[in-house]
C-alpha atoms as a PDB file:
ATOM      1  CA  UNK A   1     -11.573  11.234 -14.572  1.00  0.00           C
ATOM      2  CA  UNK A   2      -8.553   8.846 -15.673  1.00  0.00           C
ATOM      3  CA  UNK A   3      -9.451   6.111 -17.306  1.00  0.00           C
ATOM      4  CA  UNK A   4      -7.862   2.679 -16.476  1.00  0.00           C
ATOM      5  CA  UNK A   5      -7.396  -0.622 -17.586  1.00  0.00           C
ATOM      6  CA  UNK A   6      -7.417  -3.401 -15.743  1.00  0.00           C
ATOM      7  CA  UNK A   7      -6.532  -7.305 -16.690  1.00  0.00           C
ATOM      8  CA  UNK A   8      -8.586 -10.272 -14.755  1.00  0.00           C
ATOM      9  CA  UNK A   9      -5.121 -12.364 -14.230  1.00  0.00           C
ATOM     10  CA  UNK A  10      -7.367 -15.212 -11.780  1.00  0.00           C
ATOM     11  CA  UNK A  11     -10.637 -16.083 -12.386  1.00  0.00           C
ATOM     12  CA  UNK A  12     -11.285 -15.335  -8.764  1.00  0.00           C
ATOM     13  CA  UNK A  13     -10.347 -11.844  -9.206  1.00  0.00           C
ATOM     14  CA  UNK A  14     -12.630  -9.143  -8.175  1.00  0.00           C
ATOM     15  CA  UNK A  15     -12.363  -5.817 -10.555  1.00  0.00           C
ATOM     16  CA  UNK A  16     -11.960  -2.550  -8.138  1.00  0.00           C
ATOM     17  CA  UNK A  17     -15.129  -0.236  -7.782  1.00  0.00           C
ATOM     18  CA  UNK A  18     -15.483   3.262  -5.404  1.00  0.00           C
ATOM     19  CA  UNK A  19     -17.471   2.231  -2.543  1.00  0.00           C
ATOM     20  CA  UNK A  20     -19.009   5.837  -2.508  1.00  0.00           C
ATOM     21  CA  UNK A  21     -18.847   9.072  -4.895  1.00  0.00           C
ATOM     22  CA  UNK A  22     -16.617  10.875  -2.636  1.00  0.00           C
ATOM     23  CA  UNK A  23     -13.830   7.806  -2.408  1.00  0.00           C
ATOM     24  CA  UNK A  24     -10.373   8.843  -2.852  1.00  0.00           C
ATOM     25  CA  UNK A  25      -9.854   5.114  -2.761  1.00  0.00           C
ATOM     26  CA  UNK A  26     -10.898   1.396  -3.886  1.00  0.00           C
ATOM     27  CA  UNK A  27     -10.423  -1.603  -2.835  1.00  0.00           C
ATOM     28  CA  UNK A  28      -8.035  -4.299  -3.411  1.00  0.00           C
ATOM     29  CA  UNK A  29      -9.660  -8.128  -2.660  1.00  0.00           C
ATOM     30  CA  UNK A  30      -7.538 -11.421  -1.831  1.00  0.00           C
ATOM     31  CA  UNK A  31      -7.776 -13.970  -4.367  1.00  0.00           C
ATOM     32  CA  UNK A  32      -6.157 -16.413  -2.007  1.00  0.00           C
ATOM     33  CA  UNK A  33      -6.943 -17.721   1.671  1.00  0.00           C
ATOM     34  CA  UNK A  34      -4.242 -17.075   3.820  1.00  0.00           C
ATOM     35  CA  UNK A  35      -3.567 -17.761   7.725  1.00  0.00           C
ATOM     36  CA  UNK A  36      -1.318 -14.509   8.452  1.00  0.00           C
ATOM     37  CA  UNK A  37       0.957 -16.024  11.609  1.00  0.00           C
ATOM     38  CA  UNK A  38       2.429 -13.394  13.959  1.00  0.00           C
ATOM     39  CA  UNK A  39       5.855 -11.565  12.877  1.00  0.00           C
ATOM     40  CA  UNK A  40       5.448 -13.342   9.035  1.00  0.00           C
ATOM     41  CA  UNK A  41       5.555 -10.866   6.410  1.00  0.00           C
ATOM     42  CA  UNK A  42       3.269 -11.850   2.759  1.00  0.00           C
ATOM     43  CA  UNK A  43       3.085 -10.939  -0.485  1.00  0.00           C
ATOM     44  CA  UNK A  44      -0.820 -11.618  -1.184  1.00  0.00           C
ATOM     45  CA  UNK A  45      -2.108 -11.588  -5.050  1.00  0.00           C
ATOM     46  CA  UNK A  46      -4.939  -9.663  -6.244  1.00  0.00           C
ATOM     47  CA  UNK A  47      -5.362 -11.461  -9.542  1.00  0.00           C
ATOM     48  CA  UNK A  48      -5.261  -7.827 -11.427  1.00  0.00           C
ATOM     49  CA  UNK A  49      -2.754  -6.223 -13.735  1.00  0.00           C
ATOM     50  CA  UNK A  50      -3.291  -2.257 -14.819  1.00  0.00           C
ATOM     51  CA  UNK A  51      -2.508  -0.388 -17.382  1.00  0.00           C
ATOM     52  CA  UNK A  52      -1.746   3.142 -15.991  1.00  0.00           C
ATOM     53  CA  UNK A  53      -1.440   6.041 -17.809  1.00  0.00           C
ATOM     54  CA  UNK A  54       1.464   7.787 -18.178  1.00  0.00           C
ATOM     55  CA  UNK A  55       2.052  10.612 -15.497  1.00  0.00           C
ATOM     56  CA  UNK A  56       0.189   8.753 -12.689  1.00  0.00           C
ATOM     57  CA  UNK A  57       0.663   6.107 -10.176  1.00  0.00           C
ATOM     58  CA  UNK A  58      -1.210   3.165  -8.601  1.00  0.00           C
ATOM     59  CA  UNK A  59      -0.396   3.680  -4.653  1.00  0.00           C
ATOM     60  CA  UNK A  60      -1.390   0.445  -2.510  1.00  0.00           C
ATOM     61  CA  UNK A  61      -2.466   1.728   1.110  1.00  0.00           C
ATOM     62  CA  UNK A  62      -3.710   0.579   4.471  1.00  0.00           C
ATOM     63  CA  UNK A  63      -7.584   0.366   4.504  1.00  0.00           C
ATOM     64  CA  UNK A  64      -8.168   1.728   8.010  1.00  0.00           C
ATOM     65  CA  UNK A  65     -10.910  -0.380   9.009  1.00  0.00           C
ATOM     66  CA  UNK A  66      -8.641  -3.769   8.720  1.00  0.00           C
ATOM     67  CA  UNK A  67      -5.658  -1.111  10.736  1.00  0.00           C
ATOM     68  CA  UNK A  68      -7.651  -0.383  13.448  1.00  0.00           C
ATOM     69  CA  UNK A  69      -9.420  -4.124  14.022  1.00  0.00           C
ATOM     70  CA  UNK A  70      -6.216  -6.374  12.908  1.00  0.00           C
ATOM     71  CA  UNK A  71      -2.342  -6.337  13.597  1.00  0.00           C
ATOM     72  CA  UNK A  72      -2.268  -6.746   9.870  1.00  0.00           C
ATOM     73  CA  UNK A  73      -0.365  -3.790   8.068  1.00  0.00           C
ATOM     74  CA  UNK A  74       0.595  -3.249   4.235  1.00  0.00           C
ATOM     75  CA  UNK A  75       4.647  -3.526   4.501  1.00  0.00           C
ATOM     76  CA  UNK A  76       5.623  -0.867   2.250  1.00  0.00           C
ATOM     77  CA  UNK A  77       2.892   1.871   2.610  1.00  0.00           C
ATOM     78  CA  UNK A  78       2.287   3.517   0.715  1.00  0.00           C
ATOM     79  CA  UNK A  79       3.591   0.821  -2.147  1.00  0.00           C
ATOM     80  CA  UNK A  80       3.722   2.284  -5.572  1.00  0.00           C
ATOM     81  CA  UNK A  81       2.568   0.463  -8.948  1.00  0.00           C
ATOM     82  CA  UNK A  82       4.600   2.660 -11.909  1.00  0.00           C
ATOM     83  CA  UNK A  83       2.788   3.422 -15.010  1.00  0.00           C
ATOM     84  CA  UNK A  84       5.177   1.282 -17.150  1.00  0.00           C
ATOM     85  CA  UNK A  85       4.266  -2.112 -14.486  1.00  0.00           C
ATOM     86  CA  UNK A  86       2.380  -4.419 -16.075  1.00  0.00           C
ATOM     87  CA  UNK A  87       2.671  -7.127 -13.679  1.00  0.00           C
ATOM     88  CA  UNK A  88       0.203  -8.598 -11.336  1.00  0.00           C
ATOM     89  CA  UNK A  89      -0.444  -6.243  -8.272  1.00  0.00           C
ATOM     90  CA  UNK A  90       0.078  -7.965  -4.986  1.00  0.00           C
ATOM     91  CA  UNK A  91      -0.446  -6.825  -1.453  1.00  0.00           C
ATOM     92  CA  UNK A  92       2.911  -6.982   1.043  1.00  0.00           C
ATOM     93  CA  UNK A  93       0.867  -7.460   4.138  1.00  0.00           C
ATOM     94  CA  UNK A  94       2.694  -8.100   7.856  1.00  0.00           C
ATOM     95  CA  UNK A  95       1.243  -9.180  11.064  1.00  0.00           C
ATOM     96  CA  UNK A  96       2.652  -7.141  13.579  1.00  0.00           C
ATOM     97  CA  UNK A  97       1.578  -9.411  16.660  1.00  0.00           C
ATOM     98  CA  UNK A  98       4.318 -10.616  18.134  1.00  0.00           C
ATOM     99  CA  UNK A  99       5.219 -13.815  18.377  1.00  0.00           C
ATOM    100  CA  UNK A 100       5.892 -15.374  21.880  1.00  0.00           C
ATOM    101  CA  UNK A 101       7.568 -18.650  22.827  1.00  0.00           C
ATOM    102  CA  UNK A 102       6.215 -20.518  25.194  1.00  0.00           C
ATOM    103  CA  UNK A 103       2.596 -21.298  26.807  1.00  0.00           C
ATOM    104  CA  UNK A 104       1.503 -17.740  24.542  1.00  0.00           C
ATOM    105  CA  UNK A 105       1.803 -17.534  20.894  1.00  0.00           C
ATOM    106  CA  UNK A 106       0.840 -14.332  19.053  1.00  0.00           C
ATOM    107  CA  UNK A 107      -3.057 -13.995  17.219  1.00  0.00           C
ATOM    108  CA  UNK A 108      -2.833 -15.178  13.464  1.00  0.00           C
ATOM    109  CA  UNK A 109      -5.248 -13.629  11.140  1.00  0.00           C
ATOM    110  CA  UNK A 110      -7.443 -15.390   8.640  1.00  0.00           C
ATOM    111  CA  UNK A 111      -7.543 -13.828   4.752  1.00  0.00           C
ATOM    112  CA  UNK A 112      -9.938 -15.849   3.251  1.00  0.00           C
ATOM    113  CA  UNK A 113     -10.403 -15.143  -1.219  1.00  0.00           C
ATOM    114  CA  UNK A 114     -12.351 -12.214  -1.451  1.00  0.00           C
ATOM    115  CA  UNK A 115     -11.648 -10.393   1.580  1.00  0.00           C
ATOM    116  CA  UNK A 116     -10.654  -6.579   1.303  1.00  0.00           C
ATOM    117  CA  UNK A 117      -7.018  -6.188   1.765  1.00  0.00           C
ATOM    118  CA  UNK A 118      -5.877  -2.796   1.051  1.00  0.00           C
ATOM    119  CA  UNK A 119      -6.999   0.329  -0.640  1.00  0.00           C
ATOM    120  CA  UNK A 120      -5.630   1.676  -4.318  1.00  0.00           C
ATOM    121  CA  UNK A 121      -5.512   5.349  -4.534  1.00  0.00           C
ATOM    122  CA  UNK A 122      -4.616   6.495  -8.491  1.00  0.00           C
ATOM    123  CA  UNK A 123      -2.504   9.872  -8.191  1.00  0.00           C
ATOM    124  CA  UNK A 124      -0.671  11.917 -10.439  1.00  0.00           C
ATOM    125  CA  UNK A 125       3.561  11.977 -10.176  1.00  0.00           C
ATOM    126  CA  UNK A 126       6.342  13.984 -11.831  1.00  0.00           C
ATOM    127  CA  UNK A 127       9.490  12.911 -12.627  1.00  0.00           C
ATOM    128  CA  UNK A 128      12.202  16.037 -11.878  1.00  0.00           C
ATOM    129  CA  UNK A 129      15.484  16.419 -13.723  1.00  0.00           C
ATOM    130  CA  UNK A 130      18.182  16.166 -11.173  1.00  0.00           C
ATOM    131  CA  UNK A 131      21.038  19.463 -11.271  1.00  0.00           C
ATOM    132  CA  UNK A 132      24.271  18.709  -9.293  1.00  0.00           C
ATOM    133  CA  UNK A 133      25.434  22.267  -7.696  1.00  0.00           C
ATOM    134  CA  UNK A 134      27.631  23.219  -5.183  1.00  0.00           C
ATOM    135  CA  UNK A 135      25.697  25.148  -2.726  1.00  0.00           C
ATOM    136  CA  UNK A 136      21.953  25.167  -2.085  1.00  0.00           C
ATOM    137  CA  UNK A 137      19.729  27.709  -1.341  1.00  0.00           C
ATOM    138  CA  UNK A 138      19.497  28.758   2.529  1.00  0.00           C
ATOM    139  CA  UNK A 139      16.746  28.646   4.949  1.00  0.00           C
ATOM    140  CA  UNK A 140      15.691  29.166   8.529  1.00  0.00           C
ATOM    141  CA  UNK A 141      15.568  25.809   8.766  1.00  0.00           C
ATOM    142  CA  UNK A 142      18.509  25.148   7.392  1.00  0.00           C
ATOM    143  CA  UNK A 143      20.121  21.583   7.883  1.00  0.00           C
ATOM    144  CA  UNK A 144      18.293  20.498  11.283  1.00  0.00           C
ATOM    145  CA  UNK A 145      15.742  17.246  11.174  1.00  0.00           C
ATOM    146  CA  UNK A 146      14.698  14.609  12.986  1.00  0.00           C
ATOM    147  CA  UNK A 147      12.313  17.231  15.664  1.00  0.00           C
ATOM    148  CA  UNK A 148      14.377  20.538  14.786  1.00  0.00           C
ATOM    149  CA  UNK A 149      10.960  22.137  14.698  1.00  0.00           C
ATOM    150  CA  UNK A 150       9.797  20.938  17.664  1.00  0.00           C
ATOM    151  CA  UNK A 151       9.181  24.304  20.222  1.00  0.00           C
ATOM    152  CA  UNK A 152      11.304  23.265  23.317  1.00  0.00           C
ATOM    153  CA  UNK A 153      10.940  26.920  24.946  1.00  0.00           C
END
């Protein structure tokens, strides 16, 4: 268990809780109401700051309910909150509805304050110390990407 503090930056701010014993992940509310037009991107504030330990990391993630019923999606997924951040956390949210001109216009979406936006998910990280060589290691692999291992037998 990690403990973590957390600073109330809004007085509409709602502090993060586990919705069951087995969650990997909490939940991050709106502290604003928001109409979410089609093709805008949004920065939406949580109202929190955190204090997170050293060695860890405060990822921001899609909650798949709002994925699968909305064209909302968090921008930068998974968005990362470093340990030395003490800033408030806000939510990069897009709606990813396209927007038609014209007799059609795209669906918006409503955030009203309090609604679940995304999901937090504390996890550990480790900084490497970077070693400039000539040649790297080989492998069977070796340089290919972008579907090398794909089996097109």
């Amino acid at each position: 268990m990690v403990n973590i503090k957390i600073k109330k930056l809004h007085k509409d701010a709602i502090i993060p809780k586990y919705q069951t014993s087995g969650a990997s992940g909490f939940d991050f509310h709106s502290t604003q109401n928001i109409i979410l037009h089609p093709g805008v991107t949004l920065l939406i504030k949580t109202g929190l700051s955190f204090e997170i330990p050293n060695g860890y990391e405060l990822q921001v993630r899609p909650r798949s309910g709002m994925s699968l019923k909305t064209k909302m999606r968090v921008a930068n997924s998974p968005g990362s909150v470093d340990s030395d951040f003490r800033g408030e956390v806000c939510i990069i949210v897009e709606n990813i509805e396209p927007y038609f001109n014209g007799d059609k216009q795209g669906s918006y979406i409503i955030i009203n304050k309090g609604d679940r936006i995304a999901q937090g998910v504390i996890c550990p990280v480790f900084q490497a110390t970077f070693e400039e060589v000539d040649e790297l290691g080989e492998t069977d692999r070796g340089t290919g990407g972008f579907g090398s291992t794909d089996d097109n037998e």
